[in-house]
N, C-alpha and C. Protein backbone atom coordinates (compact mmCIF):
# COMPACT_ATOMS: atom_id res chain seq x y z
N UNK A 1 103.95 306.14 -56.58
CA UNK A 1 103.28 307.00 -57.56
C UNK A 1 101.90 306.46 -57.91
N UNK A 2 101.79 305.38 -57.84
CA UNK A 2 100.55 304.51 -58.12
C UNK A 2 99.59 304.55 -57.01
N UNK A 3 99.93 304.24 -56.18
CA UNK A 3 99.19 304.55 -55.08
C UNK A 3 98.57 305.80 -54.41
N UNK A 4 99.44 307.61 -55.01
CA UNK A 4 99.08 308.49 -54.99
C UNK A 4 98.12 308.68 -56.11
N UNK A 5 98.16 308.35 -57.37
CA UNK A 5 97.23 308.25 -58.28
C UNK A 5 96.02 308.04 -58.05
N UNK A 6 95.86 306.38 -57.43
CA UNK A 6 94.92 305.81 -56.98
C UNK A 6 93.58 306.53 -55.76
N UNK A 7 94.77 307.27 -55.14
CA UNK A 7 94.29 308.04 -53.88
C UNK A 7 93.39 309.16 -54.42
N UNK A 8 94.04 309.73 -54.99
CA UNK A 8 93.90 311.12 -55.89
C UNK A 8 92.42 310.88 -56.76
N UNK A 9 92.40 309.57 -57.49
CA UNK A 9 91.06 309.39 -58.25
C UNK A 9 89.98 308.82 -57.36
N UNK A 10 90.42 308.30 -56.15
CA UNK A 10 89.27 308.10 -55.30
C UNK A 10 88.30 308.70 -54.83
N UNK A 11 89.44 310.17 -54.17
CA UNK A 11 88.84 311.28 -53.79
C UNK A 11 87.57 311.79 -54.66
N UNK A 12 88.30 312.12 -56.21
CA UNK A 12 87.92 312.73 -56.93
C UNK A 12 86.48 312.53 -57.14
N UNK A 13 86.32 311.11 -57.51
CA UNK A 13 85.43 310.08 -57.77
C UNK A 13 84.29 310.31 -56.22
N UNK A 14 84.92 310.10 -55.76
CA UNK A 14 84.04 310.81 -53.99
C UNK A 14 83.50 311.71 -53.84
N UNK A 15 83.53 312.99 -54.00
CA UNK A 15 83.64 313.96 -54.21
C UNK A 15 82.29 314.66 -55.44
N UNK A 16 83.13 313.59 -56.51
CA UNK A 16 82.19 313.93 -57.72
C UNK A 16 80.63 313.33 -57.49
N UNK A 17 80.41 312.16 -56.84
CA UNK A 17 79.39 311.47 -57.02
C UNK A 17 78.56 312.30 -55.87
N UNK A 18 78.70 312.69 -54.65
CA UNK A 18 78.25 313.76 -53.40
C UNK A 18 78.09 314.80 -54.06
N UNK A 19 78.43 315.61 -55.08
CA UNK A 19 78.46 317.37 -55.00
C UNK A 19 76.86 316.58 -56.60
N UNK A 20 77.29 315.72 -57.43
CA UNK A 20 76.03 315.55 -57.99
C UNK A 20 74.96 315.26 -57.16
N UNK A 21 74.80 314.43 -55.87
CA UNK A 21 73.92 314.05 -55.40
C UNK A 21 73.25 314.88 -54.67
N UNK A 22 73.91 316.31 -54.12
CA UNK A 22 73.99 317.05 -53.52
C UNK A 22 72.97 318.06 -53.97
N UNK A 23 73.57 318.25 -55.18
CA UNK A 23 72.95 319.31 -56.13
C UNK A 23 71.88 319.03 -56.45
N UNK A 24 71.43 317.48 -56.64
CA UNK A 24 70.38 316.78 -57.14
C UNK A 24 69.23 317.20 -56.21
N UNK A 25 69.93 317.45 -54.92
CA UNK A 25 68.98 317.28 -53.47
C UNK A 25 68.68 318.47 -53.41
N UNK A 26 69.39 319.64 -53.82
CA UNK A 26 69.49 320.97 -53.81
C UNK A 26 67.90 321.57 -54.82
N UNK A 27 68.25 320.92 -55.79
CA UNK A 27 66.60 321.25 -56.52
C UNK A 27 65.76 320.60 -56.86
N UNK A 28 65.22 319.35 -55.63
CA UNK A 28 64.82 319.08 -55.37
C UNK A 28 64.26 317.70 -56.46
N UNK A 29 65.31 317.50 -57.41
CA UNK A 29 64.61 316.27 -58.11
C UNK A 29 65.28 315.16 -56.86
N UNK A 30 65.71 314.95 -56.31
CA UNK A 30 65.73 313.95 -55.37
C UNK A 30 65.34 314.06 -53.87
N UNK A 31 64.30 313.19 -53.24
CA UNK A 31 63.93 313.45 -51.60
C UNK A 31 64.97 312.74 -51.07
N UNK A 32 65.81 312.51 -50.41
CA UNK A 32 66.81 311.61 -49.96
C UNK A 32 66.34 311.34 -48.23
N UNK A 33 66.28 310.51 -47.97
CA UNK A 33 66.03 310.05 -46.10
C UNK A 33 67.42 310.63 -45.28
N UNK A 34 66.76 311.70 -44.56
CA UNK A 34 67.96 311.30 -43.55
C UNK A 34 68.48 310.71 -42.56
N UNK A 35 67.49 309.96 -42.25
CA UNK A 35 67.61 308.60 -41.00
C UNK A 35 69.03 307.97 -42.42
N UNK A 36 69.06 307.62 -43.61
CA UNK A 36 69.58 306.57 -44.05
C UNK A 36 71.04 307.02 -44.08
N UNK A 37 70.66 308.44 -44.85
CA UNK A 37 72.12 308.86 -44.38
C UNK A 37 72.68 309.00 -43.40
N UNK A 38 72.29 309.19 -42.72
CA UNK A 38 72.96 309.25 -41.48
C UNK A 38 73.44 308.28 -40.53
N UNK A 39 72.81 307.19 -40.93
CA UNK A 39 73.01 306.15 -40.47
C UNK A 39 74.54 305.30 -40.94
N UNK A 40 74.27 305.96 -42.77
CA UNK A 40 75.35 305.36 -43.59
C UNK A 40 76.80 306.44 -43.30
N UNK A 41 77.12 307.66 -42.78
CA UNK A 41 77.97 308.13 -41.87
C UNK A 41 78.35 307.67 -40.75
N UNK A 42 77.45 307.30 -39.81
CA UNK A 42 78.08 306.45 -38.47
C UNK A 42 78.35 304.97 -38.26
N UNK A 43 77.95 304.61 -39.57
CA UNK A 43 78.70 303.38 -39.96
C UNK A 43 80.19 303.72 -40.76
N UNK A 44 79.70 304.54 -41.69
CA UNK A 44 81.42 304.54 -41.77
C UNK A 44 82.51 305.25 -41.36
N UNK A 45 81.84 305.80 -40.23
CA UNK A 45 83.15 305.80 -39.23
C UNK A 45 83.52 305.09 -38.75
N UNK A 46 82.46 304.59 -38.45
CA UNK A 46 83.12 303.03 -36.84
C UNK A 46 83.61 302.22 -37.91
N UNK A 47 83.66 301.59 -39.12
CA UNK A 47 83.97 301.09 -40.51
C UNK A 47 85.38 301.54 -40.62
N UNK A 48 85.77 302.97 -40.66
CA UNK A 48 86.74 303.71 -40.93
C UNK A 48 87.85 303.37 -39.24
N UNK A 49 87.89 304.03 -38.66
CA UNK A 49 88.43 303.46 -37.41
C UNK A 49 89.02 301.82 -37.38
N UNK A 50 88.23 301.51 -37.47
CA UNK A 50 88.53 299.91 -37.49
C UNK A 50 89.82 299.67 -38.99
N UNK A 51 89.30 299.90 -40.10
CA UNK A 51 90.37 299.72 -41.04
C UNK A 51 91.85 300.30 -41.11
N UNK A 52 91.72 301.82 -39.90
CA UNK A 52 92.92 302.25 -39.55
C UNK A 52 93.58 301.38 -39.09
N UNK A 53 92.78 300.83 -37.84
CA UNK A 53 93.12 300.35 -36.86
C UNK A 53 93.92 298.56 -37.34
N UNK A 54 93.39 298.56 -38.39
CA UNK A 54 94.01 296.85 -38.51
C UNK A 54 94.89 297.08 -39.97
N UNK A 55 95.60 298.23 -40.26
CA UNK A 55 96.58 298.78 -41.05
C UNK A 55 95.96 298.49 -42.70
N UNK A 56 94.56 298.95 -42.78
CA UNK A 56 94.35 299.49 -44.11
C UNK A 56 95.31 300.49 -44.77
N UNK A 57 95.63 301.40 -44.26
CA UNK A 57 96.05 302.53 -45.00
C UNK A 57 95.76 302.92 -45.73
N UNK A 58 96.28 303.59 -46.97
CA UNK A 58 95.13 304.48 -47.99
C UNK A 58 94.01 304.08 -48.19
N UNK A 59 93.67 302.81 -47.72
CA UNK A 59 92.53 301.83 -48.55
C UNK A 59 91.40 302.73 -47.79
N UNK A 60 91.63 303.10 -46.68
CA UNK A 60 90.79 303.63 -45.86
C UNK A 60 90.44 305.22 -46.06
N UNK A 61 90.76 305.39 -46.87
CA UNK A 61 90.61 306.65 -47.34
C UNK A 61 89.32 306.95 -47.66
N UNK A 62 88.68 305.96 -48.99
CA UNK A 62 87.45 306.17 -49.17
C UNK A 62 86.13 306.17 -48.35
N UNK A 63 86.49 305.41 -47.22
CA UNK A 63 85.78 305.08 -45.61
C UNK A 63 85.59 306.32 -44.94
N UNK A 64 86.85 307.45 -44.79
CA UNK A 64 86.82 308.33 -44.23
C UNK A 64 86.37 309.27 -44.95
N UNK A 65 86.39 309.48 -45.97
CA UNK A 65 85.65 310.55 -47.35
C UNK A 65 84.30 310.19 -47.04
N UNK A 66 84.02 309.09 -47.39
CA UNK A 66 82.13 308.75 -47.27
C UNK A 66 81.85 309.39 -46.40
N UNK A 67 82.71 308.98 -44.70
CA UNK A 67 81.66 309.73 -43.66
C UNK A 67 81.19 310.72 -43.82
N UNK A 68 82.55 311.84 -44.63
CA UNK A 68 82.22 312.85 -44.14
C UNK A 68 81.34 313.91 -45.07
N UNK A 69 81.31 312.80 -46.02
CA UNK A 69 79.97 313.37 -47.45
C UNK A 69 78.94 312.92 -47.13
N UNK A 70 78.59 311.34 -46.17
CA UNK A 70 77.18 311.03 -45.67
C UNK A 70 76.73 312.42 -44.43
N UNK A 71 77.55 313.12 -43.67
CA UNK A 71 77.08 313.30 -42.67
C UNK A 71 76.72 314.65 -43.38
N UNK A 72 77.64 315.38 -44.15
CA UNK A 72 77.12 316.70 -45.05
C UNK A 72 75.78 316.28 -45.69
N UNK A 73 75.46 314.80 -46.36
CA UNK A 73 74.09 314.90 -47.07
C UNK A 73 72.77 314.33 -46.26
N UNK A 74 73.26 313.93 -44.81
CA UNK A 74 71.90 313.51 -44.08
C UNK A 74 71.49 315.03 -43.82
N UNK A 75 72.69 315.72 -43.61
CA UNK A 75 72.03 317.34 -43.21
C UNK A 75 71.01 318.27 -44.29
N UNK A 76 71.85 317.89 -45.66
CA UNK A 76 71.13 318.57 -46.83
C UNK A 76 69.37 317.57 -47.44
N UNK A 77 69.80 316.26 -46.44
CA UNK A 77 68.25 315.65 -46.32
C UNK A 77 67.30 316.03 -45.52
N UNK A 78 67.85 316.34 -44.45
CA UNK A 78 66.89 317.03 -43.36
C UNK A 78 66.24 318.46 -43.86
N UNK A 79 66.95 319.00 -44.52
CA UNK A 79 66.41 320.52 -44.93
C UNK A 79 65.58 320.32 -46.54
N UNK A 80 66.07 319.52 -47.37
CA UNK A 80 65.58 319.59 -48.45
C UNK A 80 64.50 318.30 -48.85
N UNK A 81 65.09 316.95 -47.94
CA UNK A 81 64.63 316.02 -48.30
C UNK A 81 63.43 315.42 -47.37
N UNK A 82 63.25 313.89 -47.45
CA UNK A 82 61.85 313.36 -46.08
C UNK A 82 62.39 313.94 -44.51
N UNK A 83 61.34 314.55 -44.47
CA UNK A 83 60.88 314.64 -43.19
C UNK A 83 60.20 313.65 -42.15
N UNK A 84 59.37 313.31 -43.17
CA UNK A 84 58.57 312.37 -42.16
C UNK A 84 59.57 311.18 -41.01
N UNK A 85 59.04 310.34 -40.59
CA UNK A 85 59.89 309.06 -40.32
C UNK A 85 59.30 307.70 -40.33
N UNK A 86 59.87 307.05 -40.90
CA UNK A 86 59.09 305.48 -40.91
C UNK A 86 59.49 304.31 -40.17
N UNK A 87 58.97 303.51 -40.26
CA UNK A 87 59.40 302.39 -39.20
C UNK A 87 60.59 301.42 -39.52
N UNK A 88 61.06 301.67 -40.89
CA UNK A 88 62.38 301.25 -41.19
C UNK A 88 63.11 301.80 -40.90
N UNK A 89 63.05 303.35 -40.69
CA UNK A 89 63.66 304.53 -40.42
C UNK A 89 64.48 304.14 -38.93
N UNK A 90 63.54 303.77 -38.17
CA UNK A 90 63.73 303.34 -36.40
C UNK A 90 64.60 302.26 -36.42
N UNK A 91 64.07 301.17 -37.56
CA UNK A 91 64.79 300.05 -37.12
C UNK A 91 66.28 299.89 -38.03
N UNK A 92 66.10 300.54 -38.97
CA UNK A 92 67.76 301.34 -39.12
C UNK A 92 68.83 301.84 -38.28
N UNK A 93 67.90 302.59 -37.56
CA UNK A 93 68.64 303.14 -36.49
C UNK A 93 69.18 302.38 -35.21
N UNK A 94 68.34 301.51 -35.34
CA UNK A 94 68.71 300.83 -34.31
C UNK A 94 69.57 300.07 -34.26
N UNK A 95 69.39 299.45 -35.41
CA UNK A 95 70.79 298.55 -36.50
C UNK A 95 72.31 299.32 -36.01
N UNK A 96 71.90 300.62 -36.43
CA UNK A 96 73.21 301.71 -36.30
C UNK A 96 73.86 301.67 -35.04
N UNK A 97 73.10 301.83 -34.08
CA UNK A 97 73.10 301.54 -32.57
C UNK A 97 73.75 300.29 -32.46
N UNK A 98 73.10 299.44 -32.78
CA UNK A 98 73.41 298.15 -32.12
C UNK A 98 74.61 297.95 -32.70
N UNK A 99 75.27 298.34 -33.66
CA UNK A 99 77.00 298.88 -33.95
C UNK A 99 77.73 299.30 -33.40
N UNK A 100 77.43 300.15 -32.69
CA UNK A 100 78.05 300.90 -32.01
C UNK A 100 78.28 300.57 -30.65
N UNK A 101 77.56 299.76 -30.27
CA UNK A 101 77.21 298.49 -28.88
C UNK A 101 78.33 297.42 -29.19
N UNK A 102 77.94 296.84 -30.52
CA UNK A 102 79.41 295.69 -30.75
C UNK A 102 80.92 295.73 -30.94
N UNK A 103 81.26 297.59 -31.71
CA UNK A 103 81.82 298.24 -31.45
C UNK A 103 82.63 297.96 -30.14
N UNK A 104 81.59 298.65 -29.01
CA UNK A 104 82.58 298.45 -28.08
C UNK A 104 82.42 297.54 -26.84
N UNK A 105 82.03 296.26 -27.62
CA UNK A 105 82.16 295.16 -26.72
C UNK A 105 82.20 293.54 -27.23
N UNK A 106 82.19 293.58 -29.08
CA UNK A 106 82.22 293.02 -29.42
C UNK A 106 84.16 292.85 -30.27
N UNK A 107 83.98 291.55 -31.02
CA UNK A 107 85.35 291.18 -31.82
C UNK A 107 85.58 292.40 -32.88
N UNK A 108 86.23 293.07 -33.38
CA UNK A 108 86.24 293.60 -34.78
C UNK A 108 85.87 293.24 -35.90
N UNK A 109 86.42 291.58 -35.89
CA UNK A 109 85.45 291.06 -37.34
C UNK A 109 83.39 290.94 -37.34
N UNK A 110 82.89 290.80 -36.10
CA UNK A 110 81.56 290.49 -35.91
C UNK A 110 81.56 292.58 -35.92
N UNK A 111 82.17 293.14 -36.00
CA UNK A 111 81.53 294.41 -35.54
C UNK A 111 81.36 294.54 -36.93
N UNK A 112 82.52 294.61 -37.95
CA UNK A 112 82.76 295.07 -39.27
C UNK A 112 81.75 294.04 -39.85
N UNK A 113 81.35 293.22 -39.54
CA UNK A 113 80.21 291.76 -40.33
C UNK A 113 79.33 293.14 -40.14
N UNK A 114 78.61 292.95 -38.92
CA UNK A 114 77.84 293.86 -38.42
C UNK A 114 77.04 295.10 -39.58
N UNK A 115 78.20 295.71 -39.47
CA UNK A 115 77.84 296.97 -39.89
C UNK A 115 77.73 297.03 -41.72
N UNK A 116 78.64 295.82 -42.00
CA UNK A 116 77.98 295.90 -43.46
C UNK A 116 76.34 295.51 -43.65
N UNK A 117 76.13 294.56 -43.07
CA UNK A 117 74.50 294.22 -42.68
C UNK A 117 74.15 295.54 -42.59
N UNK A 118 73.86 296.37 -41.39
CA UNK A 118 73.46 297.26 -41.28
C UNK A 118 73.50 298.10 -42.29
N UNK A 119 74.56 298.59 -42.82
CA UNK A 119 74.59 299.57 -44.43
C UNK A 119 73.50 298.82 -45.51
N UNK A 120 73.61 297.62 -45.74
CA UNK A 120 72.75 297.02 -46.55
C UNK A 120 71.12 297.13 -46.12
N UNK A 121 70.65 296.81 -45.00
CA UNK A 121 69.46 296.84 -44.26
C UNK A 121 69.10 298.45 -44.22
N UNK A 122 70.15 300.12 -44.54
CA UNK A 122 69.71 300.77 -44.48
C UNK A 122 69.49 300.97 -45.69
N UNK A 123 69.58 300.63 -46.53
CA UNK A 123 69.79 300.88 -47.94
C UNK A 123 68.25 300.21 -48.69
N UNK A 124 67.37 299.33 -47.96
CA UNK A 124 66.11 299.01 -48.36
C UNK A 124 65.65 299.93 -48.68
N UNK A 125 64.58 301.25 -47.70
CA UNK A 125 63.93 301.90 -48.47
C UNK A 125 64.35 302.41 -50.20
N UNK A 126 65.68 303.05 -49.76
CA UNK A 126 66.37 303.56 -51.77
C UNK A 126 66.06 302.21 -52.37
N UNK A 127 66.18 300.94 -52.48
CA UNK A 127 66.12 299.95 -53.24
C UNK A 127 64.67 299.66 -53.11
N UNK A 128 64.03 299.37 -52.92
CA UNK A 128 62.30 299.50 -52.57
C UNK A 128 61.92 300.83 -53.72
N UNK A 129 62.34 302.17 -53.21
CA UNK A 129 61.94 303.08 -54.09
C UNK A 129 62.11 302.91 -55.81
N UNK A 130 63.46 302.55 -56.25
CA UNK A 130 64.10 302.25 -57.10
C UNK A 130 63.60 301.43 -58.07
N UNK A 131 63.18 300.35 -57.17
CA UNK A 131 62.47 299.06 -57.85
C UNK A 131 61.24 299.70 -58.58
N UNK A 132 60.30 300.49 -57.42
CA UNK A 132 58.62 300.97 -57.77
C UNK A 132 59.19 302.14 -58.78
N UNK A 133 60.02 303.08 -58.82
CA UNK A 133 60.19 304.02 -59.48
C UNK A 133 61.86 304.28 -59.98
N UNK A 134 62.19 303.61 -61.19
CA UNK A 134 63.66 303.75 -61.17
C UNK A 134 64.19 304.68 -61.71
N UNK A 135 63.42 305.42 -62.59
CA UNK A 135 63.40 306.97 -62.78
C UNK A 135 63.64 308.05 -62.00
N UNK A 136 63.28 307.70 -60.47
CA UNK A 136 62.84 308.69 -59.23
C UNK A 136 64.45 308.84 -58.82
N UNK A 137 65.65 308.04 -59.22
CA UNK A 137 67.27 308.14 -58.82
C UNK A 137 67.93 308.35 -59.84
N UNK A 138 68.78 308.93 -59.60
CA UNK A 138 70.15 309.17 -60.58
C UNK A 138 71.01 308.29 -60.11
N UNK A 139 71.59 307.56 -61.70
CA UNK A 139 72.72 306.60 -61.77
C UNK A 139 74.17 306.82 -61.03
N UNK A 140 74.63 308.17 -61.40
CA UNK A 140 75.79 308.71 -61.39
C UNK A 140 76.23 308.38 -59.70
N UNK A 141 75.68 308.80 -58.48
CA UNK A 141 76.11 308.67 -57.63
C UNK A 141 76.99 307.06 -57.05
N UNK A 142 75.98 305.87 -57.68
CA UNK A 142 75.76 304.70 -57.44
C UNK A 142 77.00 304.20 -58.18
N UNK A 143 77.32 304.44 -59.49
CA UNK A 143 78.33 304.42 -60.05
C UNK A 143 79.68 304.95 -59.73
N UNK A 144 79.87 305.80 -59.09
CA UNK A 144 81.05 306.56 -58.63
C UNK A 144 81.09 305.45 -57.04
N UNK A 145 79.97 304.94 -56.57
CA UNK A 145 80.02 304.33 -55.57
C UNK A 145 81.01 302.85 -55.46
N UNK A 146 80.16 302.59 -56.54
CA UNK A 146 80.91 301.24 -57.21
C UNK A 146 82.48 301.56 -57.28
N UNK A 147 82.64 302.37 -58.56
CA UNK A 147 83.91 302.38 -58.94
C UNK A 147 85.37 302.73 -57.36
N UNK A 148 84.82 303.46 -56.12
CA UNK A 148 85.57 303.64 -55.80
C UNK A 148 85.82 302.97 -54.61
N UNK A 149 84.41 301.98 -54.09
CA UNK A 149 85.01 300.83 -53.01
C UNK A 149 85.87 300.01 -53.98
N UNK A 150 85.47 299.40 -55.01
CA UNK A 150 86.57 298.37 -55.76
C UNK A 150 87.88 299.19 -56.06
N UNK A 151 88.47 300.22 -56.49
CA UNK A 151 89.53 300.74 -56.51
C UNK A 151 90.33 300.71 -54.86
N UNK A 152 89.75 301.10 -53.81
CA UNK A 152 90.05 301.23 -52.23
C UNK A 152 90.73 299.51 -52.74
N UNK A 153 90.13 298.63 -52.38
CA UNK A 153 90.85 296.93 -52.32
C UNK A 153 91.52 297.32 -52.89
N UNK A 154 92.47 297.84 -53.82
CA UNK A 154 93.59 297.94 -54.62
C UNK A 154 94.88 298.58 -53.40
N UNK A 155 94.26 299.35 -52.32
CA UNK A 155 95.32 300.29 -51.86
C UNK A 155 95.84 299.57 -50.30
N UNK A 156 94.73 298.57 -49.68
CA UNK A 156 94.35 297.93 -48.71
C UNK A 156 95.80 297.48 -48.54
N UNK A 157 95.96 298.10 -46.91
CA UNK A 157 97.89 297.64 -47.10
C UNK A 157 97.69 296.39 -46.50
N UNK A 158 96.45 295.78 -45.32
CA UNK A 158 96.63 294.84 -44.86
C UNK A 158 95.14 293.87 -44.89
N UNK A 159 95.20 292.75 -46.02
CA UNK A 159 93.92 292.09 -46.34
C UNK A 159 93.89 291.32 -44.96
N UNK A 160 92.71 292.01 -44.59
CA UNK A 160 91.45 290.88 -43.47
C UNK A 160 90.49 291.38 -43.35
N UNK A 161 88.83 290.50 -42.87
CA UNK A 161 87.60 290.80 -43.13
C UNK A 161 87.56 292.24 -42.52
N UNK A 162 88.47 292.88 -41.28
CA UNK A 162 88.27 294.21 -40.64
C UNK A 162 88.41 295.69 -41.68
N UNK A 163 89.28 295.20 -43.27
CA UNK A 163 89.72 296.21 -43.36
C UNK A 163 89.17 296.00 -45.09
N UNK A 164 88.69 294.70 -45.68
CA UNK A 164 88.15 294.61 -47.08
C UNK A 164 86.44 294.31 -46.87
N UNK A 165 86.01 293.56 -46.02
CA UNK A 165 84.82 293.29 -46.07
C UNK A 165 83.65 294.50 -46.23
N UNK A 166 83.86 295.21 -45.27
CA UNK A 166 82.85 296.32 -46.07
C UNK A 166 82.80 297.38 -47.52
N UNK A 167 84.13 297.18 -47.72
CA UNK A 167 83.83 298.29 -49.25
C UNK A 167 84.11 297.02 -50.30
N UNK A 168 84.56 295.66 -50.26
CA UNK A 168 84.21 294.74 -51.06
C UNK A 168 82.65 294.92 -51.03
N UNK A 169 81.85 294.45 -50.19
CA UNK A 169 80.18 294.33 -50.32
C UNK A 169 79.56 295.15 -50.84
N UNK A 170 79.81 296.58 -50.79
CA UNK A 170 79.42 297.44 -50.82
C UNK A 170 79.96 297.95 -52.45
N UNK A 171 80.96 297.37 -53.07
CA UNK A 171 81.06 297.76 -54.49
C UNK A 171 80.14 296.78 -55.27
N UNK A 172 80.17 295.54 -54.60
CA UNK A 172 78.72 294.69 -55.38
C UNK A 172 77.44 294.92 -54.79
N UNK A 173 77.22 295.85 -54.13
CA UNK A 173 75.99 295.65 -53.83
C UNK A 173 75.50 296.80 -54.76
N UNK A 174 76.21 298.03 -55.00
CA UNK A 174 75.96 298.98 -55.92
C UNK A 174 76.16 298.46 -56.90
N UNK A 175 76.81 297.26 -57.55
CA UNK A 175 76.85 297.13 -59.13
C UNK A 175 75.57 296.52 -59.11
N UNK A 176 75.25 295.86 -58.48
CA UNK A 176 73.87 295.13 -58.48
C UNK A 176 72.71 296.10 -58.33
N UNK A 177 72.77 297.16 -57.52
CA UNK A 177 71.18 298.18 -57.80
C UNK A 177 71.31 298.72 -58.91
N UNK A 178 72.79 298.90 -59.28
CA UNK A 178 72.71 299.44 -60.77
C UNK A 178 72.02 298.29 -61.69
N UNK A 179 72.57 297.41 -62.24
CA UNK A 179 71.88 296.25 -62.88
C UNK A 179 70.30 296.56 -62.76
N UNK A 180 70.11 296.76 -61.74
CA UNK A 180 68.66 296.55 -61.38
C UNK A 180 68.04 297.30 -61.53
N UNK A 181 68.70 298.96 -61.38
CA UNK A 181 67.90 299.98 -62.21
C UNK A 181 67.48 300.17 -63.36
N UNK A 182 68.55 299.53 -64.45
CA UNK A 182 68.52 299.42 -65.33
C UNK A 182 67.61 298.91 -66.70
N UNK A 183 67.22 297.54 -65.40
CA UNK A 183 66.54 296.30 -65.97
C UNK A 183 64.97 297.06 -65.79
N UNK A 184 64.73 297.48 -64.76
CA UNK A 184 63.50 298.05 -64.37
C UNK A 184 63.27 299.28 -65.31
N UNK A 185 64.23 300.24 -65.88
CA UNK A 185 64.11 301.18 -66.47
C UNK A 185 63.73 300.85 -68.27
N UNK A 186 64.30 299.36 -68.10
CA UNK A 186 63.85 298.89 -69.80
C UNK A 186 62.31 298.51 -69.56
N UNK A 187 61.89 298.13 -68.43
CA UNK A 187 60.39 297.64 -68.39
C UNK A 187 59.48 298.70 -67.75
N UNK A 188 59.96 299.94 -67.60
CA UNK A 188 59.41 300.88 -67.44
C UNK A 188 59.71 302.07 -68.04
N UNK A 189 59.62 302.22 -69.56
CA UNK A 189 60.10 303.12 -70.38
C UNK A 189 59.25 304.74 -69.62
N UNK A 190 60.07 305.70 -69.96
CA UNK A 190 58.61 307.09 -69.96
C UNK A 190 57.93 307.34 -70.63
N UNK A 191 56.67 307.05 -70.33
CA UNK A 191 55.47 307.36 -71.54
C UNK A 191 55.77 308.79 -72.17
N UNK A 192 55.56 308.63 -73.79
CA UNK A 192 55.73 309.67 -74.02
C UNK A 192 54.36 310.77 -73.95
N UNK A 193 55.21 312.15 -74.31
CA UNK A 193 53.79 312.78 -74.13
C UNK A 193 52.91 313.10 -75.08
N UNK A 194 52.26 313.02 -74.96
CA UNK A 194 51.00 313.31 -76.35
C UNK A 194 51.11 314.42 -77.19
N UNK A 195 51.29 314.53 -78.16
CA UNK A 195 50.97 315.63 -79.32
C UNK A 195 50.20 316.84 -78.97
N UNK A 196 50.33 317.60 -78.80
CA UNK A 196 48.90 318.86 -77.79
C UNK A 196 48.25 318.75 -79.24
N UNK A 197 47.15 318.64 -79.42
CA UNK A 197 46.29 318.73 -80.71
C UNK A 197 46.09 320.40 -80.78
N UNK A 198 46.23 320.98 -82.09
CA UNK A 198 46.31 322.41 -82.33
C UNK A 198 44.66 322.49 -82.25
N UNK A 199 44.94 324.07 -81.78
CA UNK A 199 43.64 324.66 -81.44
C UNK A 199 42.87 325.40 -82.67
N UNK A 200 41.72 324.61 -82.87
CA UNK A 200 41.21 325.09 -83.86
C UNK A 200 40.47 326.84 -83.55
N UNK A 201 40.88 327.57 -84.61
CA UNK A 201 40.15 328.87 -84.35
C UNK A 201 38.97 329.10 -85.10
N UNK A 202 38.30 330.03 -85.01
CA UNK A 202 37.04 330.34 -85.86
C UNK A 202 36.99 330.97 -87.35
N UNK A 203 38.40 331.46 -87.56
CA UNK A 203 38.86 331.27 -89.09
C UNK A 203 39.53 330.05 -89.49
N UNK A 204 40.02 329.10 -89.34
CA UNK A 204 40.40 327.79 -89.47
C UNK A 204 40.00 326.60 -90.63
């Protein structure tokens, strides 16, 4: 019963943090990259696979949800969000690639090392942005992020680096941009806006 619970608020929590981020992307207060997303989908598949594969079980749930909300929002990035492409953009990708190379010729634990690197290394530009403008993101997604890799370790039927290491890292690495948004958002208050001074008329 606990473990359906658990499952049940993961989703939810999944779900909830994508359809805000989504929407966010939808009217346009957020540009989102889609090199990043997309990158952060084909990592967590090959992520996801692997935790099947070394008897995560439910734990892997949230692995397989991400993909399939990263690969829905690299699409809603491409249409709504950067277009352009940058040179982190490439070497992201390549990161992604070179996963998918260790994947299938490397150990499982160096693949799953791998690819958390890679999720982290795609995740610079948003943290770069964040830092210069921490206003320019919404909390909510990052938070639902957090809360639901650390809940997944709760469901993990079989602990080893193949099947905890990436959504362990990945719940501190979001508590930490949170922290950091935070801190940046106290030293970068929004100026307020000025008083419009009333318009004097010629009876006045």
């Amino acid at each position: 019963m606990l473990e359906f619970f658990l499952t049940s608020l993961i989703i939810l929590i999944s779900l909830y943090g994508y359809i805000v981020y989504g929407f966010e992307t939808m009217r346009r207060a957020l540009r989102p990259r889609t090199a990043t997303w997309l990158i952060w989908a084909i990592l967590s598949t090959c992520v996801a696979y692997l935790q099947l594969k070394h008897g995560a079980g439910l734990g892997a749930v949230v692995t397989i949800v991400a993909a399939g909300g990263n690969y829905i929002l690299a699409g809603m990035a491409w249409h709504y969000g950067h277009k352009n492409i940058h040179p982190i953009d490439i070497l992201s990708s390549l990161a992604a690639v070179g996963v998918l190379v260790l994947w299938a010729t490397a150990s499982d634990q160096v693949t799953t090392a791998f690819a958390t690197l890679a999720y982290l290394f795609g995740f610079l530009p948003t943290f770069e942005r964040a830092w210069r403008k921490p206003y320019d993101e919404i909390m909510t997604p990052f938070v639902m992020n957090m809360l639901k890799y650390a809940l997944s370790l709760l469901l993990i039927g079989n602990y080893a680096i193949e099947t905890t290491l990436y959504p362990a890292i990945l719940a501190i690495f979001n508590a930490s941009f949170l922290v950091m948004m935070l801190s940046r958002r106290k030293l970068k208050k929004l100026p307020k806006k000025p008083i419009a001074k009333k318009r004097r008329t010629r009876y006045s």
